[in-house]
C-alpha atoms as a PDB file:
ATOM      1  CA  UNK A   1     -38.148 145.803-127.657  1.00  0.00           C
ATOM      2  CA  UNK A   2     -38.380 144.277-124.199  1.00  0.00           C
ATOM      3  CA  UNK A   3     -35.717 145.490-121.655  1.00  0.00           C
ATOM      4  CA  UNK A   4     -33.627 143.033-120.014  1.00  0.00           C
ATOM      5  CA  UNK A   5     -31.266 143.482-116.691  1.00  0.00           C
ATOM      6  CA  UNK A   6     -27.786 143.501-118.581  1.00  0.00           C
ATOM      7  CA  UNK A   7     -29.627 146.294-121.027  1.00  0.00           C
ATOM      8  CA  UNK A   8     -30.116 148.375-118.404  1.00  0.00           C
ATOM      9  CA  UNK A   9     -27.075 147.891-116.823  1.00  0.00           C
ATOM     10  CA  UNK A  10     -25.529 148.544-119.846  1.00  0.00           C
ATOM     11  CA  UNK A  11     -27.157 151.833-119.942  1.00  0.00           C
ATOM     12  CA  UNK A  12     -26.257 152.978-116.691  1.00  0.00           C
ATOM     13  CA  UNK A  13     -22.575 152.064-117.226  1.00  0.00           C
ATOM     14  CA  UNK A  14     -22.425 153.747-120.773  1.00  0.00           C
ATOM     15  CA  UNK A  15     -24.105 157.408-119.179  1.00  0.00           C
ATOM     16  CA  UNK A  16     -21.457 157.494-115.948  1.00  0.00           C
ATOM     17  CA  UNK A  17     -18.239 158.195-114.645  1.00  0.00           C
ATOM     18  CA  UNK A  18     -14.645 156.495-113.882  1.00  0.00           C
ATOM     19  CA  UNK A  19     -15.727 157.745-110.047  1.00  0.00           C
ATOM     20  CA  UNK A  20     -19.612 156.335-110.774  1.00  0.00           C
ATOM     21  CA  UNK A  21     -18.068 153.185-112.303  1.00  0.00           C
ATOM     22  CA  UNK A  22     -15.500 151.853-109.281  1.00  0.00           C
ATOM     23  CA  UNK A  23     -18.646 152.665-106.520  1.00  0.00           C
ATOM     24  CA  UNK A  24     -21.355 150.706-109.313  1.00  0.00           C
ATOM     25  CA  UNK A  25     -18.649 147.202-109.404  1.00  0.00           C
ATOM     26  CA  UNK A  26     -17.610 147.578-106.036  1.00  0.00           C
ATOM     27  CA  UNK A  27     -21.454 147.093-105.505  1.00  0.00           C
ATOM     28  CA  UNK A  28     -21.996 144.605-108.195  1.00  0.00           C
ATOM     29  CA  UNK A  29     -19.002 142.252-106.938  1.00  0.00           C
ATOM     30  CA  UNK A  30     -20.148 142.862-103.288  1.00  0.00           C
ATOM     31  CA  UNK A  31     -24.113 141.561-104.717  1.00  0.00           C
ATOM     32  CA  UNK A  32     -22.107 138.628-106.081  1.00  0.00           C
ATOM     33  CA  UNK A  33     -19.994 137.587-103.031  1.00  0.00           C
ATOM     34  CA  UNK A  34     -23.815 137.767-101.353  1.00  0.00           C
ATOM     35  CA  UNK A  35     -25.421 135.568-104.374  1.00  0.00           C
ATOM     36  CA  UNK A  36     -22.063 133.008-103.977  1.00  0.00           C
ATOM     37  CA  UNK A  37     -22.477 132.776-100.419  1.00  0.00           C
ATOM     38  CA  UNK A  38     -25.856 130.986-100.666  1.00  0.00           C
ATOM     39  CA  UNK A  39     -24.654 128.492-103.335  1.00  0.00           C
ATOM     40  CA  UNK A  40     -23.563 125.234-101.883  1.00  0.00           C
ATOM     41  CA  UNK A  41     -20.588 123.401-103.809  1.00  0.00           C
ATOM     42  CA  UNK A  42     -18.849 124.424-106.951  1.00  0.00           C
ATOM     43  CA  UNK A  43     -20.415 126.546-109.849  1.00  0.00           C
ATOM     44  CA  UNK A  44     -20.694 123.705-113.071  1.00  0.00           C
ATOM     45  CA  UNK A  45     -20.217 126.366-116.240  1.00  0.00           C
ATOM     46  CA  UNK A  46     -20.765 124.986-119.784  1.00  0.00           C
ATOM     47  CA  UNK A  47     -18.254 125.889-122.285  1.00  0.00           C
ATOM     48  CA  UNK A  48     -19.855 128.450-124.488  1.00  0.00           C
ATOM     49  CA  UNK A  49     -20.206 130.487-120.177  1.00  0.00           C
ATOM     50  CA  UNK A  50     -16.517 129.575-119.636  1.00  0.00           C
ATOM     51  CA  UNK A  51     -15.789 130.942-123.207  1.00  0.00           C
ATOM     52  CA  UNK A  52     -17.762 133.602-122.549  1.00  0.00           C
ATOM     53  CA  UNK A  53     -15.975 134.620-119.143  1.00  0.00           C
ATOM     54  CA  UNK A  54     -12.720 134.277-120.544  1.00  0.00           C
ATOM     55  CA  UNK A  55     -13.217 136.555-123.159  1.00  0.00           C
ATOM     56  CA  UNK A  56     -13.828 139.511-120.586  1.00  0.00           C
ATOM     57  CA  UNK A  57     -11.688 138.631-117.530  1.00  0.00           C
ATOM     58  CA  UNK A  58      -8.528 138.086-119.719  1.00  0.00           C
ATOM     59  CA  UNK A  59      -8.521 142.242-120.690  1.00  0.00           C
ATOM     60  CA  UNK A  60      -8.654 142.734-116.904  1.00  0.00           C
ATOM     61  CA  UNK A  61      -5.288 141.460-116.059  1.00  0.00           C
ATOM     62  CA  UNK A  62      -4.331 141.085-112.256  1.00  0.00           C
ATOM     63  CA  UNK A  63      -7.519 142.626-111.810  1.00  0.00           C
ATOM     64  CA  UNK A  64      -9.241 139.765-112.450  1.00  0.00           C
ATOM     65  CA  UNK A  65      -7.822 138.217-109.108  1.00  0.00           C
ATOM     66  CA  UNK A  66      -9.828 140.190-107.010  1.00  0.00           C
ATOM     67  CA  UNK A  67     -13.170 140.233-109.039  1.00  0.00           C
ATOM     68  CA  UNK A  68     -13.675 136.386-109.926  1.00  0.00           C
ATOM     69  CA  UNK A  69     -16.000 134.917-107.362  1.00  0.00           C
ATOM     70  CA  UNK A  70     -17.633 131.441-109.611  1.00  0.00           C
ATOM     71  CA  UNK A  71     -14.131 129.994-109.272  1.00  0.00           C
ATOM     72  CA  UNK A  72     -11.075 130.570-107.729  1.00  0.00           C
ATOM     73  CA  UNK A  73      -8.777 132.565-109.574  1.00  0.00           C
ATOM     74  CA  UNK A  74      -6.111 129.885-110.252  1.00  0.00           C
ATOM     75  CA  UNK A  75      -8.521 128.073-112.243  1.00  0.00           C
ATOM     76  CA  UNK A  76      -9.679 131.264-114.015  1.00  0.00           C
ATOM     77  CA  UNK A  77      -6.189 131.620-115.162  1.00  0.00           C
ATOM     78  CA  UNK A  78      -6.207 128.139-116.124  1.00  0.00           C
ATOM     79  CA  UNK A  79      -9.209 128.518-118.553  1.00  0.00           C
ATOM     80  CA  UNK A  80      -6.911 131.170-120.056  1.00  0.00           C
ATOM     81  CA  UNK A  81      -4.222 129.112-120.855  1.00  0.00           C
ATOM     82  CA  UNK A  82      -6.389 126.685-122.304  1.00  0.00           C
ATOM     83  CA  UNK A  83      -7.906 128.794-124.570  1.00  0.00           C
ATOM     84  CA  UNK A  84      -5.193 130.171-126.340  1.00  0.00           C
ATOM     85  CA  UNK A  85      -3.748 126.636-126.883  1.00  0.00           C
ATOM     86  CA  UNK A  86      -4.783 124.813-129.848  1.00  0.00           C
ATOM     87  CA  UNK A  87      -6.681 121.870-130.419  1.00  0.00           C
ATOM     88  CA  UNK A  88      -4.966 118.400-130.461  1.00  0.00           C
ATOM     89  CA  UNK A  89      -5.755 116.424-133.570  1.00  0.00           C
ATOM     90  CA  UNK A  90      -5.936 112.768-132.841  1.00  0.00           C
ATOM     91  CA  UNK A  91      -3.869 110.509-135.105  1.00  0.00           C
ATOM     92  CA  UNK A  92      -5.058 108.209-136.696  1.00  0.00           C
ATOM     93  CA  UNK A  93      -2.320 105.418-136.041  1.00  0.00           C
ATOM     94  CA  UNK A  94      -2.673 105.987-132.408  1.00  0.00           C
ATOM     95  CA  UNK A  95      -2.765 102.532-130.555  1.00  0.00           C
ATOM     96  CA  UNK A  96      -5.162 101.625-128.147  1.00  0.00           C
ATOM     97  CA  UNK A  97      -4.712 101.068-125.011  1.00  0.00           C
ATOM     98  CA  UNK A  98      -3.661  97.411-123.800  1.00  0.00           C
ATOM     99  CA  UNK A  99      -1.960  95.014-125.462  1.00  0.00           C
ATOM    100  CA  UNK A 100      -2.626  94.177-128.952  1.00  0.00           C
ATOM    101  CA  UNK A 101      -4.648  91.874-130.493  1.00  0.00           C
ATOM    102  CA  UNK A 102      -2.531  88.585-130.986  1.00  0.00           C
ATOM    103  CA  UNK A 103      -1.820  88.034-134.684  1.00  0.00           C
ATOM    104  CA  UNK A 104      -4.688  85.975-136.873  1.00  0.00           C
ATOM    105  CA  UNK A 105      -1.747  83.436-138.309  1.00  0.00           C
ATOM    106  CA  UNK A 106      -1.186  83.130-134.430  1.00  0.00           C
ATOM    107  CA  UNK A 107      -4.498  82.128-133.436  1.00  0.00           C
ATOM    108  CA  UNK A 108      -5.336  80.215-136.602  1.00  0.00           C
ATOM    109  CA  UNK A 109      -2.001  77.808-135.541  1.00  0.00           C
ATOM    110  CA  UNK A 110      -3.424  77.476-132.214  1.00  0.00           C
ATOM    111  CA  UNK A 111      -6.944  76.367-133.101  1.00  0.00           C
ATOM    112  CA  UNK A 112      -5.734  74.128-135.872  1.00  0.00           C
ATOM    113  CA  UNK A 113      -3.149  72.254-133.001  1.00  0.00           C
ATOM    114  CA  UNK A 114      -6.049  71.687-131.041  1.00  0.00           C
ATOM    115  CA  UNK A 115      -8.631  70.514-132.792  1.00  0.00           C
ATOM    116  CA  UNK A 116      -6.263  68.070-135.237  1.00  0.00           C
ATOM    117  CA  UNK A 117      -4.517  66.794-131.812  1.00  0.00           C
ATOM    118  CA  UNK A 118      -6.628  67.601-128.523  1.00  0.00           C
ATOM    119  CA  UNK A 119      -3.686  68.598-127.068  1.00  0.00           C
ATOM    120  CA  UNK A 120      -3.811  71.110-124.191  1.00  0.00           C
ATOM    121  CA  UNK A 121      -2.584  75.000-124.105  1.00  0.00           C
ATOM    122  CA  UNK A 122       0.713  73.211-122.506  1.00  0.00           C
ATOM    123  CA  UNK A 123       2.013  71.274-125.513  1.00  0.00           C
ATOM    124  CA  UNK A 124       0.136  73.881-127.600  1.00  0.00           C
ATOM    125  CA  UNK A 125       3.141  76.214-126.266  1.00  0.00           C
ATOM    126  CA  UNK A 126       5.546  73.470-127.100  1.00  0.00           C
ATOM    127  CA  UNK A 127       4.487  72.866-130.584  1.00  0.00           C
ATOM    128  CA  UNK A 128       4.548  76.650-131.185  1.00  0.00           C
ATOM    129  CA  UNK A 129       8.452  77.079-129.668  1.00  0.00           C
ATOM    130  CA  UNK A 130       8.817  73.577-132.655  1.00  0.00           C
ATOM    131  CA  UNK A 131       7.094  75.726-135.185  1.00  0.00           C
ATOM    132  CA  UNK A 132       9.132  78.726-134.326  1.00  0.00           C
ATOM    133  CA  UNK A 133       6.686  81.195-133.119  1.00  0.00           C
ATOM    134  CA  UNK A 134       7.700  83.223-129.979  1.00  0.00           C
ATOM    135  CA  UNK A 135       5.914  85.540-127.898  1.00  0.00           C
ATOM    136  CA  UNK A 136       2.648  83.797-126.663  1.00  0.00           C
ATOM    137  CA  UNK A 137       1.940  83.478-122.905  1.00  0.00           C
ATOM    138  CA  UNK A 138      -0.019  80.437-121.674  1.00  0.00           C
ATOM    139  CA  UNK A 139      -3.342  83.345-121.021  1.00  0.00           C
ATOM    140  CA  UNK A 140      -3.153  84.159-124.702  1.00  0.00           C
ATOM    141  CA  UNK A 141      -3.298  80.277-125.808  1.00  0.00           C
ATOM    142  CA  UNK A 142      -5.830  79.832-122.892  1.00  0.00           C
ATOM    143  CA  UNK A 143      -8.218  83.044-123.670  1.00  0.00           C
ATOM    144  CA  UNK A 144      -8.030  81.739-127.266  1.00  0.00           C
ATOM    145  CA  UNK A 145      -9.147  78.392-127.050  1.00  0.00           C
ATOM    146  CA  UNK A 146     -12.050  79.697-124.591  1.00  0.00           C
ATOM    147  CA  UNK A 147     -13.105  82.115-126.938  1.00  0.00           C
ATOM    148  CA  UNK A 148     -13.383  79.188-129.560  1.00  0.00           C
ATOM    149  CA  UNK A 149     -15.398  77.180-127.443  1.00  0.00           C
ATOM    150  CA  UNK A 150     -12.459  74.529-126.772  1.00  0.00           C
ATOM    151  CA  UNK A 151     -11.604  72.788-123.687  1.00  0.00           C
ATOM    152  CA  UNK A 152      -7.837  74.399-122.023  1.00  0.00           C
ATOM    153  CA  UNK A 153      -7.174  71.827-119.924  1.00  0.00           C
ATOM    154  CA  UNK A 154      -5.975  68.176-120.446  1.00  0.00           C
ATOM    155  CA  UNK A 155      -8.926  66.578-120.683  1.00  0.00           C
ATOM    156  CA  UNK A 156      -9.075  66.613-124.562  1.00  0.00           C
ATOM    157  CA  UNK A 157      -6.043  64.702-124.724  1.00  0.00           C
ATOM    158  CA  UNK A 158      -7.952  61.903-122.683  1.00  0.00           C
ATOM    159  CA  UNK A 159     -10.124  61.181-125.601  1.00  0.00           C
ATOM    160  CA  UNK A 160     -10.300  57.357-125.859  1.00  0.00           C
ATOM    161  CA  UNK A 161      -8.751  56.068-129.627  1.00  0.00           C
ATOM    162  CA  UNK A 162     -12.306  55.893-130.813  1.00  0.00           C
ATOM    163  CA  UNK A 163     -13.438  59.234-129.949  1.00  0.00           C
ATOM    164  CA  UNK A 164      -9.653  60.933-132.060  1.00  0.00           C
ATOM    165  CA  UNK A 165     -10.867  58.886-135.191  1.00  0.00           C
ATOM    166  CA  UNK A 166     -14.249  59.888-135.309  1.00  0.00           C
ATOM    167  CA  UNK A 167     -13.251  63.654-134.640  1.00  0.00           C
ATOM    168  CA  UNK A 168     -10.837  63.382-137.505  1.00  0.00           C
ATOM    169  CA  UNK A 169     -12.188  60.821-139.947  1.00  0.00           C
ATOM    170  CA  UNK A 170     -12.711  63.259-142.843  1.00  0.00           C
ATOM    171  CA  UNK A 171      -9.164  64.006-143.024  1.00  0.00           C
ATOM    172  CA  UNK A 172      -7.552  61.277-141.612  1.00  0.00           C
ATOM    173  CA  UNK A 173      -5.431  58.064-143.347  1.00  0.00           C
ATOM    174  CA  UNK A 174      -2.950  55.310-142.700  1.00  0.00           C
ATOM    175  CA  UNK A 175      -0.050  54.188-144.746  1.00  0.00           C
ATOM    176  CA  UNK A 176       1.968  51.078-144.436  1.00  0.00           C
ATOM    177  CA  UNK A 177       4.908  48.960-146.506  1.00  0.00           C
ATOM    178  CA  UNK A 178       3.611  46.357-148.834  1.00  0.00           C
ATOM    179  CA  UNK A 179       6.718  44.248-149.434  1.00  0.00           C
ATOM    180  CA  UNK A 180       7.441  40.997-151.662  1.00  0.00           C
ATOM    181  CA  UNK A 181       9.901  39.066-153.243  1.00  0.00           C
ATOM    182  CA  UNK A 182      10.567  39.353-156.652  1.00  0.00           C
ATOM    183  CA  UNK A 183      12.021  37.374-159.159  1.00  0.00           C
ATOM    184  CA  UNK A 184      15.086  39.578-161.439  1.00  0.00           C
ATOM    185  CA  UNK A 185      18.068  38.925-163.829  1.00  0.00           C
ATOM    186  CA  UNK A 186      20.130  39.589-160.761  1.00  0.00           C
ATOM    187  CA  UNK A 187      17.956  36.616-158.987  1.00  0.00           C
ATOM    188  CA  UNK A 188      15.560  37.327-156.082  1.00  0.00           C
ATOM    189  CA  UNK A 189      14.928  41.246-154.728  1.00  0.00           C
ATOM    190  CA  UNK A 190      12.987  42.267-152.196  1.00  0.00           C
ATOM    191  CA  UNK A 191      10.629  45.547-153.337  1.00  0.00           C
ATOM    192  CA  UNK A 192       8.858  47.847-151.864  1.00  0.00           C
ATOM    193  CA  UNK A 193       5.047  49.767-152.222  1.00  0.00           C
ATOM    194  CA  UNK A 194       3.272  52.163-150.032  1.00  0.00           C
ATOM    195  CA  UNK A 195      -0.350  51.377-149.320  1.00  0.00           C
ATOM    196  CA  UNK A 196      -2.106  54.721-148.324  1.00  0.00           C
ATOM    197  CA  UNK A 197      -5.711  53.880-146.658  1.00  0.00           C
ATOM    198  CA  UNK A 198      -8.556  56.377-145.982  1.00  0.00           C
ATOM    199  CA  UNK A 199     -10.617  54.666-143.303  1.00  0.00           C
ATOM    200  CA  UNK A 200     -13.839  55.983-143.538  1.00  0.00           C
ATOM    201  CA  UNK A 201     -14.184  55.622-147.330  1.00  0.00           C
ATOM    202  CA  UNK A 202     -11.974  52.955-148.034  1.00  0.00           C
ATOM    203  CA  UNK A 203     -10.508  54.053-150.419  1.00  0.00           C
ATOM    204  CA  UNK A 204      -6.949  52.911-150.840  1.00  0.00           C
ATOM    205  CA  UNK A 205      -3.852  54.418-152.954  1.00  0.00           C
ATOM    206  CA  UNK A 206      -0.523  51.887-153.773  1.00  0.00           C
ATOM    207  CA  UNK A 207       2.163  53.815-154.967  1.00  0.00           C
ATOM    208  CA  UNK A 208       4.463  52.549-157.573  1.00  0.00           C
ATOM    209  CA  UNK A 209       7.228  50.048-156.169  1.00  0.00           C
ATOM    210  CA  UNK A 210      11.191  50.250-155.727  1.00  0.00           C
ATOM    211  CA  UNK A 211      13.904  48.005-154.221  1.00  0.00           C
ATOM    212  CA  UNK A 212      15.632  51.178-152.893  1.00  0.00           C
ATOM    213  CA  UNK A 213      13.829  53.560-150.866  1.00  0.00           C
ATOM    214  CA  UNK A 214      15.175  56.863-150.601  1.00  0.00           C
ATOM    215  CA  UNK A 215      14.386  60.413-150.424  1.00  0.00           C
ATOM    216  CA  UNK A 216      13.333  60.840-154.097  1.00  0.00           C
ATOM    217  CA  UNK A 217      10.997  58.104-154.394  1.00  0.00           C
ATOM    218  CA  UNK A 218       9.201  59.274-151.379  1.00  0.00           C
ATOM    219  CA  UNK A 219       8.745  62.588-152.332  1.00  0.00           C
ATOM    220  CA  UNK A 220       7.044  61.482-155.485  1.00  0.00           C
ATOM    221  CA  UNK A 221       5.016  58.886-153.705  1.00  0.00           C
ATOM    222  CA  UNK A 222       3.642  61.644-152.154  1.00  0.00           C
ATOM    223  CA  UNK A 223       3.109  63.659-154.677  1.00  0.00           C
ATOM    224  CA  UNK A 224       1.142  61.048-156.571  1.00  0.00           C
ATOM    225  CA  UNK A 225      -0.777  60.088-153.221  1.00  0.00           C
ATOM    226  CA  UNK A 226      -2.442  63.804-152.498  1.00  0.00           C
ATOM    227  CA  UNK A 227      -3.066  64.252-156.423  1.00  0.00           C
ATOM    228  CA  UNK A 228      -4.775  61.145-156.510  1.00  0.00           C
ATOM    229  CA  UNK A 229      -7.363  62.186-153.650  1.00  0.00           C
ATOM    230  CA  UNK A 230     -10.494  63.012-155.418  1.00  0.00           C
ATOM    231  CA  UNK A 231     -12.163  66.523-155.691  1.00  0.00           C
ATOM    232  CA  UNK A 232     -14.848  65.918-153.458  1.00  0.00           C
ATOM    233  CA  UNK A 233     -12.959  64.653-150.644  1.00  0.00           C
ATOM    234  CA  UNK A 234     -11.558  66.275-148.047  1.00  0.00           C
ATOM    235  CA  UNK A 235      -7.928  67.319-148.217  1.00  0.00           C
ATOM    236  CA  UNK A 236      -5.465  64.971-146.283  1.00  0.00           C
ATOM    237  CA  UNK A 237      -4.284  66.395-142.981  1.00  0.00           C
ATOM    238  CA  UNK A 238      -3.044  63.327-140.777  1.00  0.00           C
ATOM    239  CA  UNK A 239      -1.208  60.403-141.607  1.00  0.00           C
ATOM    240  CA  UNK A 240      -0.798  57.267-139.489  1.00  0.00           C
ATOM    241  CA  UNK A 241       2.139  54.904-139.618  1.00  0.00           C
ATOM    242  CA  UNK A 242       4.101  52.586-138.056  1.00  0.00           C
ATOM    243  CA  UNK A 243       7.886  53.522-136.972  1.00  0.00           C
ATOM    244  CA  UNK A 244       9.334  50.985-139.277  1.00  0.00           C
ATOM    245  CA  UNK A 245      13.063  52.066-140.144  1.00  0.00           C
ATOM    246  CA  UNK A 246      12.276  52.601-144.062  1.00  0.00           C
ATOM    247  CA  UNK A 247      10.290  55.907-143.011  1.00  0.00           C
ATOM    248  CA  UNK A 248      13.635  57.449-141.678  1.00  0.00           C
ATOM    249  CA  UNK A 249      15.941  57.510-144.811  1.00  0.00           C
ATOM    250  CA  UNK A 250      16.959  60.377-145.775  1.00  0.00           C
ATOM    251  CA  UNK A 251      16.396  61.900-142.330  1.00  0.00           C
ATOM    252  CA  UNK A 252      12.954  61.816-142.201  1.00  0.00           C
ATOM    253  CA  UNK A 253      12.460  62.570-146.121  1.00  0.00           C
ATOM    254  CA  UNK A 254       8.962  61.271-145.891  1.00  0.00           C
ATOM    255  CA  UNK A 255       7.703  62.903-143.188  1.00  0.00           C
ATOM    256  CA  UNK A 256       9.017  65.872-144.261  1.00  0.00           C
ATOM    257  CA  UNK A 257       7.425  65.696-148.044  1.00  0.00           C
ATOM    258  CA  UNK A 258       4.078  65.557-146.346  1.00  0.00           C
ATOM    259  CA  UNK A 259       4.666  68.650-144.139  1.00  0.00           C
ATOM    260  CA  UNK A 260       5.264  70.792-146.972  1.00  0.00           C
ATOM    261  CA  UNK A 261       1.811  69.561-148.431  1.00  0.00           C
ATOM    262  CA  UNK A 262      -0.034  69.895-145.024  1.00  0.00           C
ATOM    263  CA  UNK A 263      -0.069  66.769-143.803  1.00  0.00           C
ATOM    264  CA  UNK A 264       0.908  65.967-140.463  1.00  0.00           C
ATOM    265  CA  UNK A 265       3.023  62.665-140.309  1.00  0.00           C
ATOM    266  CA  UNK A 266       1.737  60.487-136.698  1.00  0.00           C
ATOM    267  CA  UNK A 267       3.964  57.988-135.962  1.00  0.00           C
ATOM    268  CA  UNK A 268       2.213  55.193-133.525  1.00  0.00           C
ATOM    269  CA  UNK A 269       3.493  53.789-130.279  1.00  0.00           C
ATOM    270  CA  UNK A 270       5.999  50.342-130.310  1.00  0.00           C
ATOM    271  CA  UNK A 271       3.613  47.738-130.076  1.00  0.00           C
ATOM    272  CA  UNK A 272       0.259  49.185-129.886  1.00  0.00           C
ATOM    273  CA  UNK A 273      -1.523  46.642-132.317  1.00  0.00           C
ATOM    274  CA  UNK A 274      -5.086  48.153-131.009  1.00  0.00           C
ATOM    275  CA  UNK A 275      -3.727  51.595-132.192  1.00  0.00           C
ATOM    276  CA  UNK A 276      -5.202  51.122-136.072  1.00  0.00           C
ATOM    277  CA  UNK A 277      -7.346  53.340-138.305  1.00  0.00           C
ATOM    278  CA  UNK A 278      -9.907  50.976-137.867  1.00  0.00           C
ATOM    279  CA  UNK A 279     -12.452  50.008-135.049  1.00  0.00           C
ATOM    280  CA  UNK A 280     -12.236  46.632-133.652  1.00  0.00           C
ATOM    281  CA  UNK A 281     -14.963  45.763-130.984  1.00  0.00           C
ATOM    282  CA  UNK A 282     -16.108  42.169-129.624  1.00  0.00           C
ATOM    283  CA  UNK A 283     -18.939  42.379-131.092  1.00  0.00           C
ATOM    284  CA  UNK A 284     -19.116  41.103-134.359  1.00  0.00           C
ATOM    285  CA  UNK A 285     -21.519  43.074-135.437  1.00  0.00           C
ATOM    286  CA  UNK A 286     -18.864  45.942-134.860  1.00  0.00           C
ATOM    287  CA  UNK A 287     -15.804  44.212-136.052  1.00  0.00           C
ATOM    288  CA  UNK A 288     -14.093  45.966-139.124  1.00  0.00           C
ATOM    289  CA  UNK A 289     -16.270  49.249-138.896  1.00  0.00           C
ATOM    290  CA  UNK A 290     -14.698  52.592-139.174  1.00  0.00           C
ATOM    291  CA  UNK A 291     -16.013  55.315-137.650  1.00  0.00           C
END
């Protein structure tokens, strides 16, 4: 078996002396204050070599103060303390750092605002403080529409009438009164229908008539309009009417019915004839189409 240097060593220190011993480490520390004295910068130990020294300086004691030469005592002393402390387990609830992720119902309000409206991450804010939701900054709406690949700024609500019903012609009707005259035992009445349009198909629904419309009647007319949209269409999310008075009986019962379906009641401008479900160019070849 080959001989190595700490063998021998270990040899000589097993056959001699408490006087041979002091003489062999005041040699061995004054070899090693030589050796340190040639090496530039600090002394990089691995863990199993800082284990290692730990393990046979800590029996030393003070003594240890005037032997260690690879680092400076304090930080011997240090490695000491460290070792006889034990290991931290992580835990597994232990947050991340930064601010957490904003909430998916959050951001899936957000995106729906602006793509159904084209509204920028200003009146985004305002229809979220409407909707009761509290606690977004302007950055969060902003990093979330960019992340999305929508426009932040105003620009999308500059979108010329043509442009918002092509965007939303899948989803997007009209209503409007249909009212006549009709003949009773109690002589002439005036009564009331609801035409419900869906421009790009054409496909119309007229709901069933009354002489009084209140909050009952159009909470059924609703009802009966979104159960009569076919299967294969595409589920009603924006309504346009006019502001005629009838729609605000029963403080806002109508509009209200078709928020708790989904539907997102858009009253239009006074006097905005031009403001209709359906395109109306000068050229005839374009009159009547819908986008």
């Amino acid at each position: 078996m080959s001989s190595t240097p700490i063998h021998r060593l270990l040899r000589v220190l097993a056959g001699s002396s408490r006087d041979e011993l002091r003489r062999q480490v005041q040699f061995l520390k004054a070899e090693n204050e030589i050796l340190r004295s040639r090496i530039k910068g600090p002394v990089r130990v691995t863990k199993v070599e800082r284990a290692r020294l730990v393990r046979l300086g800590t029996p030393l004691g003070k003594a240890i103060r005037s032997l260690v030469t690879i680092v400076r005592p304090e930080t011997f002393l240090k490695w000491v303390r460290d070792a006889g402390k034990k290991p931290k387990r992580k835990s597994p609830a232990k947050m991340k750092p930064g601010r957490p992720r904003t909430a998916e119902e959050i951001r899936t309000i957000i995106l729906r605002i602006a793509r159904e409206t084209g509204f920028g991450y200003t009146r985004i804010l305002g229809e979220l403080k409407k909707l009761g939701v509290g606690g977004v900054s302007r950055s969060t709406v902003v990093n979330i529409l960019k992340k999305s690949g929508l426009p932040t700024g105003p620009e999308r609500g500059e979108r010329t009438w043509d442009e918002f019903l092509t965007a939303h012609a899948k989803t997007l009707w009209a209503c409007d009164f249909l009212t006549m005259r009709v003949l009773t035992a109690k002589g002439l009445k005036y009564v009331f229908a609801l035409v419900f349009v869906h421009p790009r198909t054409r496909r119309a629904h007229v709901s069933a008539s009354t002489t009084k419309p209140d909050a009952a009647w159009f909470t059924q007319v609703v009802q009966r309009f979104v159960a009569s949209v076919p299967k294969g269409m595409a589920k009603p999310r924006l309504l346009l009417r006019d502001r005629d008075d009838k729609f605000a009986v029963g403080d806002g019962a109508f509009d209200a019915a078709l928020a708790k379906i989904g539907v997102r009641s858009m009253p239009l401008p006074h006097r905005s004839p031009n403001l209709n479900a359906v395109r109306r160019a000068a050229d005839p070849k374009h009159r009547g189409r819908v986008p």
